[in-house]
C-alpha atoms as a PDB file:
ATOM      1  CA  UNK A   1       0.000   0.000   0.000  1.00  0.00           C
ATOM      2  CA  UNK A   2       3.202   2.567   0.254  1.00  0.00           C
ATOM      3  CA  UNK A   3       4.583   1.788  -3.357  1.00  0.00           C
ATOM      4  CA  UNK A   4       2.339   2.751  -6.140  1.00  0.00           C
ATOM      5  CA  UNK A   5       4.833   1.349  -9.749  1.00  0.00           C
ATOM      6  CA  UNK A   6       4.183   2.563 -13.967  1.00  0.00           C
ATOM      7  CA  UNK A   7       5.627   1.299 -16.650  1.00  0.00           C
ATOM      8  CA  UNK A   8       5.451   2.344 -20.177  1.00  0.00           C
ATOM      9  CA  UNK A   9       2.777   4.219 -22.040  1.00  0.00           C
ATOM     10  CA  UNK A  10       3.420   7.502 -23.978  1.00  0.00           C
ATOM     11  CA  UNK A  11       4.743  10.822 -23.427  1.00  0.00           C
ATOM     12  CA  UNK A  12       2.354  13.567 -24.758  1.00  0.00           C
ATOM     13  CA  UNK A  13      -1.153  13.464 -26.016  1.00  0.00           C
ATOM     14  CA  UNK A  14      -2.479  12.160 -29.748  1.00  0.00           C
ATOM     15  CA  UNK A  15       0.089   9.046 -30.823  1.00  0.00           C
ATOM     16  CA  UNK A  16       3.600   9.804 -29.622  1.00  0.00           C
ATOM     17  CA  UNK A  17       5.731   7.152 -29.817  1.00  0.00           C
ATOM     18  CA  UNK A  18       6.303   4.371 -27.108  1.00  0.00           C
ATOM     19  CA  UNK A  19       8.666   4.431 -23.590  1.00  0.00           C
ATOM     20  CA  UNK A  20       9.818   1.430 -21.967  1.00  0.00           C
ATOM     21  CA  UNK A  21      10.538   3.651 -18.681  1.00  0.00           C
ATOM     22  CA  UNK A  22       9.002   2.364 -15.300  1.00  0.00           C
ATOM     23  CA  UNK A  23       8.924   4.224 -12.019  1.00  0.00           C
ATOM     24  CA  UNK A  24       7.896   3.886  -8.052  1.00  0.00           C
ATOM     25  CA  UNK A  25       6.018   5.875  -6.028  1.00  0.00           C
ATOM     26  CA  UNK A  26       6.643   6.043  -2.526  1.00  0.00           C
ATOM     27  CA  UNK A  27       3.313   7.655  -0.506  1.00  0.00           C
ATOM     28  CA  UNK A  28       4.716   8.304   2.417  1.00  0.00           C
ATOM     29  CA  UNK A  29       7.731  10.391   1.420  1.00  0.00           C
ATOM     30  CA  UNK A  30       6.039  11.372  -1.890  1.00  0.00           C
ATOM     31  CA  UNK A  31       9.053  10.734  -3.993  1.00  0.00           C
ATOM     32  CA  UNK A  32       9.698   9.300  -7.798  1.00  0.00           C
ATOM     33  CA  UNK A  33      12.254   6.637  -8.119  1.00  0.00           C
ATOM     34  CA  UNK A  34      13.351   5.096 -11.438  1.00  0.00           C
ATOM     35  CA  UNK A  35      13.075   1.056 -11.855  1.00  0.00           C
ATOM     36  CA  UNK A  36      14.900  -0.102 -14.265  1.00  0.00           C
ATOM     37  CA  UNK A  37      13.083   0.242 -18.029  1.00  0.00           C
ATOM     38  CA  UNK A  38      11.381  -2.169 -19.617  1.00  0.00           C
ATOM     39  CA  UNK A  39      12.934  -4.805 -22.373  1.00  0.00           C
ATOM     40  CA  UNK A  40      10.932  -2.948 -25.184  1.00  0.00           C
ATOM     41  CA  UNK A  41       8.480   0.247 -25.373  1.00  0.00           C
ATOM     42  CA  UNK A  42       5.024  -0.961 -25.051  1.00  0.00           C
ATOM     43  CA  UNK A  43       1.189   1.293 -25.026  1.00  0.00           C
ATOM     44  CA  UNK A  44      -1.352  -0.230 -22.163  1.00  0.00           C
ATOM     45  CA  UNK A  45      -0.054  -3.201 -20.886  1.00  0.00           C
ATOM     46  CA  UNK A  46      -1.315  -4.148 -17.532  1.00  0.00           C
ATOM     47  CA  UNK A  47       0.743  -4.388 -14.646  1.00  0.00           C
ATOM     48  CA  UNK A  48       0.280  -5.861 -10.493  1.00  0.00           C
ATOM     49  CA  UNK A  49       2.682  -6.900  -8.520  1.00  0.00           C
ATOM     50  CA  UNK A  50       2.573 -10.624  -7.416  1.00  0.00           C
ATOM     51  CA  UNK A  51       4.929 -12.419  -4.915  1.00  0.00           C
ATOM     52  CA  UNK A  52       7.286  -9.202  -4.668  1.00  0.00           C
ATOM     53  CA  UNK A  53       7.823  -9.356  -8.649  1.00  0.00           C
ATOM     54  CA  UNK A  54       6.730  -7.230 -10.618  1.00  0.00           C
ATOM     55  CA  UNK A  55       4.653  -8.678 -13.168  1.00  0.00           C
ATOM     56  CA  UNK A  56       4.037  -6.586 -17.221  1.00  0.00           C
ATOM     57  CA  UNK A  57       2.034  -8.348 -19.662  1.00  0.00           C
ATOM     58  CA  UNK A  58       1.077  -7.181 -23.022  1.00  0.00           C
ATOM     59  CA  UNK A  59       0.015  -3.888 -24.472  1.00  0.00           C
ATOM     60  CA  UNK A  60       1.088  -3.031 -27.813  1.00  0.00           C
ATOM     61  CA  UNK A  61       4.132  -2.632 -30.289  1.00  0.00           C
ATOM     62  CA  UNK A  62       5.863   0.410 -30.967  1.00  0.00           C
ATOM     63  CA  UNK A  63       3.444   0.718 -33.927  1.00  0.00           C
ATOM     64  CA  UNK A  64       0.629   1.232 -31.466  1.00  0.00           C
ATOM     65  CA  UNK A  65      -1.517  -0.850 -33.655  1.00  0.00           C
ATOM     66  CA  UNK A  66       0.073  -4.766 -32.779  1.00  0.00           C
ATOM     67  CA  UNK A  67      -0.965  -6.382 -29.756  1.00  0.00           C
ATOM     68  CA  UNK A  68       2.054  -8.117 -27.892  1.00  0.00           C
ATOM     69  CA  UNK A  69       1.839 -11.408 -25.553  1.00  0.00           C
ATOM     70  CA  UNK A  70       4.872 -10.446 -23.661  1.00  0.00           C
ATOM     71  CA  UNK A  71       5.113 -11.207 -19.820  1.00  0.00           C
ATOM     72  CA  UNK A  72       7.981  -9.670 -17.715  1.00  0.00           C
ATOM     73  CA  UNK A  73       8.969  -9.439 -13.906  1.00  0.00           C
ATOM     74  CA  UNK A  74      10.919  -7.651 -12.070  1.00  0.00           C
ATOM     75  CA  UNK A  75      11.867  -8.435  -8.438  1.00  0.00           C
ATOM     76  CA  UNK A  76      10.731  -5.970  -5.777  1.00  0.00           C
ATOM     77  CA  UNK A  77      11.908  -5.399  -1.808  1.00  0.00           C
ATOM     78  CA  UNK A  78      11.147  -2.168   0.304  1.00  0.00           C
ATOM     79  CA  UNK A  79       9.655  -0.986  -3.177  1.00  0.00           C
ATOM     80  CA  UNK A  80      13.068  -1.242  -4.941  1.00  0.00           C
ATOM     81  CA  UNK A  81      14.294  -3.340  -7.766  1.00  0.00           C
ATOM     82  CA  UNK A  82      16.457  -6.328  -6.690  1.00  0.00           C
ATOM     83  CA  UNK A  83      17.155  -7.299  -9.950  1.00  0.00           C
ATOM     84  CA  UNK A  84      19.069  -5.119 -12.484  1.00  0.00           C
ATOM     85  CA  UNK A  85      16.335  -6.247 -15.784  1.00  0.00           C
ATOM     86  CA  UNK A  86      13.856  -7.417 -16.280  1.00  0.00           C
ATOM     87  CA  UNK A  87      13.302 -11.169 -16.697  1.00  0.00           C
ATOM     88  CA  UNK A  88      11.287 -13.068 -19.815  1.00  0.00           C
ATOM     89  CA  UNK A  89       8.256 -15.104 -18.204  1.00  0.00           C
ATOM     90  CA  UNK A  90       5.362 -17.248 -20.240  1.00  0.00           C
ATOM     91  CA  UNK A  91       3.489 -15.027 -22.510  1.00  0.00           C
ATOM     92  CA  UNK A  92      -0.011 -14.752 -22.403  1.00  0.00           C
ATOM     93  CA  UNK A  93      -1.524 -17.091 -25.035  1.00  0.00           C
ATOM     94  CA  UNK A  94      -3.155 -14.201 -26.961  1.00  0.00           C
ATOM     95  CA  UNK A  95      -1.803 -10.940 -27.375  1.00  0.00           C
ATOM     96  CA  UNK A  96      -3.641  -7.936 -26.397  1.00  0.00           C
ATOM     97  CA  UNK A  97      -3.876  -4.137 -24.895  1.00  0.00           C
ATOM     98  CA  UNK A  98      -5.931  -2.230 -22.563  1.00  0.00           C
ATOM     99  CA  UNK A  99      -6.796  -5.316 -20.335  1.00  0.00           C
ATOM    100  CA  UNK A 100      -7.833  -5.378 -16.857  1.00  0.00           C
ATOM    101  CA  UNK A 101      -6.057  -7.105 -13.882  1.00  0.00           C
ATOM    102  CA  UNK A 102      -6.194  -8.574 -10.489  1.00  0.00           C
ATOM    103  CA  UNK A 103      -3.953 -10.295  -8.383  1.00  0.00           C
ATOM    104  CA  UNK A 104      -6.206 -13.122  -6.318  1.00  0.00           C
ATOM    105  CA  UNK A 105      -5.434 -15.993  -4.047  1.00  0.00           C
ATOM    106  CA  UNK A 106      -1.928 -15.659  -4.987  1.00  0.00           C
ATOM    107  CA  UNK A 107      -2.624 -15.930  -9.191  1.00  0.00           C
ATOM    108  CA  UNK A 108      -2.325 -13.012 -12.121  1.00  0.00           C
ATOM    109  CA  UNK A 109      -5.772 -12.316 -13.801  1.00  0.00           C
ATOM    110  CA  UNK A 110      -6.298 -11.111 -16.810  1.00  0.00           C
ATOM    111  CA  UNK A 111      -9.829  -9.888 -18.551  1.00  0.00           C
ATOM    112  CA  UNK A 112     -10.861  -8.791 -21.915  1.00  0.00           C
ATOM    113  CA  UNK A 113      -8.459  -6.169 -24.009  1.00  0.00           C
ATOM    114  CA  UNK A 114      -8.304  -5.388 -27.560  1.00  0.00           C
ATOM    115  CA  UNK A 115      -6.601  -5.950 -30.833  1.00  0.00           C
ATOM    116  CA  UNK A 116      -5.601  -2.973 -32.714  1.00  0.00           C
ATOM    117  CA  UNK A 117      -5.207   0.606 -31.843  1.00  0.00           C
ATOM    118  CA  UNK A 118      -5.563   4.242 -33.263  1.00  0.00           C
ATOM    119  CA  UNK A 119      -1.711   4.878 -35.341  1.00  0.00           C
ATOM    120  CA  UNK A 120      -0.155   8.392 -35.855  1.00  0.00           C
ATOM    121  CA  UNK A 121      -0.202   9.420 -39.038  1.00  0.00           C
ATOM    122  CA  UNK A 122       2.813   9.106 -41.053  1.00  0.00           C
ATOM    123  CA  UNK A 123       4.997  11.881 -40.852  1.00  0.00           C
ATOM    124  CA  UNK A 124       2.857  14.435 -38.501  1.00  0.00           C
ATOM    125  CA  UNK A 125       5.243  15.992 -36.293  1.00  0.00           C
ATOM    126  CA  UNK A 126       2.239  16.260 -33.421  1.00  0.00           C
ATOM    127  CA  UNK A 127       1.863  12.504 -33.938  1.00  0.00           C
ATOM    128  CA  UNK A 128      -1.826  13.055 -34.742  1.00  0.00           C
ATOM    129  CA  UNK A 129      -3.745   9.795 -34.577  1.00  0.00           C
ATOM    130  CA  UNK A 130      -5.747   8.564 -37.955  1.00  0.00           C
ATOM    131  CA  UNK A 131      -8.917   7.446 -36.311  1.00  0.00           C
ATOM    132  CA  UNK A 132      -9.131   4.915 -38.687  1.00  0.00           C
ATOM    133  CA  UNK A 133      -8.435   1.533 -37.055  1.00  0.00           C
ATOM    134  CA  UNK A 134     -10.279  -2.089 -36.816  1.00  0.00           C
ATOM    135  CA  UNK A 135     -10.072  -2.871 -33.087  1.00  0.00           C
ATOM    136  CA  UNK A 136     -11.536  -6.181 -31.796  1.00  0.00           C
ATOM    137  CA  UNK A 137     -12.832  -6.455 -28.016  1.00  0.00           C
ATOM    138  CA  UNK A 138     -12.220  -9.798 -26.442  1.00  0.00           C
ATOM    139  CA  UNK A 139     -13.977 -11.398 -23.532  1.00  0.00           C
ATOM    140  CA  UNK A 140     -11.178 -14.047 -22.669  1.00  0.00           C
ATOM    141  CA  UNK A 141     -10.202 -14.499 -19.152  1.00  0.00           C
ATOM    142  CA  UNK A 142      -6.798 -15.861 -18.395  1.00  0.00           C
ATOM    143  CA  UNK A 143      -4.632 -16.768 -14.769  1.00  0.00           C
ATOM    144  CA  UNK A 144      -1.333 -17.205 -14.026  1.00  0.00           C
ATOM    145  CA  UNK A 145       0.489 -19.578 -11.507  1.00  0.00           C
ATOM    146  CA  UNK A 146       3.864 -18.439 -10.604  1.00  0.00           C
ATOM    147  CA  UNK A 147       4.427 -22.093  -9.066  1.00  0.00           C
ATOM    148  CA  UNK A 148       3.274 -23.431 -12.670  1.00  0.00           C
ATOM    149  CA  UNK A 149       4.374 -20.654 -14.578  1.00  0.00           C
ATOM    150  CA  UNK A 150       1.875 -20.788 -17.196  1.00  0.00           C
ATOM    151  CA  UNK A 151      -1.196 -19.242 -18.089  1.00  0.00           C
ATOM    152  CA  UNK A 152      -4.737 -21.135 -17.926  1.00  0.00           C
ATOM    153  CA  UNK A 153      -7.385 -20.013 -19.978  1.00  0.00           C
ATOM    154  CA  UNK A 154     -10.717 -19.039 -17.983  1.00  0.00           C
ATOM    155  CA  UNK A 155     -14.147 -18.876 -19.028  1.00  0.00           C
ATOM    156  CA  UNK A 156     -15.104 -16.204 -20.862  1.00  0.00           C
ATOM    157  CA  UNK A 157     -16.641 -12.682 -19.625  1.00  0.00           C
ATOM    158  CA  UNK A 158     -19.865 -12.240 -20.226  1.00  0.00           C
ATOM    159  CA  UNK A 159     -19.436  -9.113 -23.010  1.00  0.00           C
ATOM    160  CA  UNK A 160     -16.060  -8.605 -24.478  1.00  0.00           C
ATOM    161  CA  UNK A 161     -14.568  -5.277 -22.367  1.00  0.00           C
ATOM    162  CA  UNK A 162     -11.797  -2.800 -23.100  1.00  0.00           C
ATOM    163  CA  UNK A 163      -9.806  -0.212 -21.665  1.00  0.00           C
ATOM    164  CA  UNK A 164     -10.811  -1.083 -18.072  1.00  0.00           C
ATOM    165  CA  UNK A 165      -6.718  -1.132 -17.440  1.00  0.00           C
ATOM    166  CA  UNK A 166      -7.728  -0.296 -13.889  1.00  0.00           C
ATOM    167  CA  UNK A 167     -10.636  -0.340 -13.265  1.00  0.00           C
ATOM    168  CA  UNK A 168     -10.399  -3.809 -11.436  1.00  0.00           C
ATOM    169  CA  UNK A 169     -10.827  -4.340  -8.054  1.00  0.00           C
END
């Protein structure tokens, strides 16, 4: 409850490009630390923390329009990395963005997401997005072990659901 951690995203409105930076949050002295970045820039993955790792899965590509299965972790203690990178887990059997979260009984949850994205336009300088895109909402459900390190598929949500990042409690 003292640490809040970010990773990735953009910086700027419309469709600037990518960061792999991640930070920490400390609420009681109100201070910004850096953790070290992650292995590739990546738009709204999801992100909990699990076991005192760290735990980033998916989001998408630099081209803001890919969806990526990627799963890293990063080791955690007194809200500071232990580990100098971080490390390659299982990745989620299908790629996505914008999915929701938990952490529950000691197991990752993901729900729902999205294929495809808004793009900037090709050679804007203000990286305006097209607004032209096919996006696909998904309703899958997935949880991961970290004593199995794998994912399990779930049953399905009832409606596909997007862009509810956090907005899972």
């Amino acid at each position: 409850t003292r640490f809040l951690y970010c990773a990735s995203g953009q910086l700027g409105a419309q469709c600037r490009p990518a960061i792999a930076d991640a930070f920490v949050f400390d609420t009681l002295r109100g201070t910004w630390q850096s953790l070290p970045p992650l292995p590739a820039p990546r738009y709204a993955g999801t992100m909990q923390l699990l076991d005192n790792r760290l735990h980033f899965v998916g989001g998408a590509k630099p081209d803001r329009y890919t969806p990526a299965s990627d799963h890293w972790s990063l080791a955690i203690e007194d809200g500071r990395p232990i580990e100098n990178n971080w490390r390659d887990e299982s990745p989620v059997p299908r790629a996505a963005m914008h999915r929701g979260s938990a952490v529950i009984g000691g197991a990752l949850y993901l729900f729902g997401g999205q294929q495809g994205d808004f793009v900037a336009i090709t050679d804007d300088p203000n990286y305006t997005c097209t607004g032209k895109t096919k996006e696909a909402y998904l309703a899958d459900t997935y949880r991961y072990c970290p004593c199995e390190k794998r994912w399990t598929r779930l049953r399905d949500m009832l409606v596909p659901a997007s862009h509810t990042d956090f907005s899972v409690v």
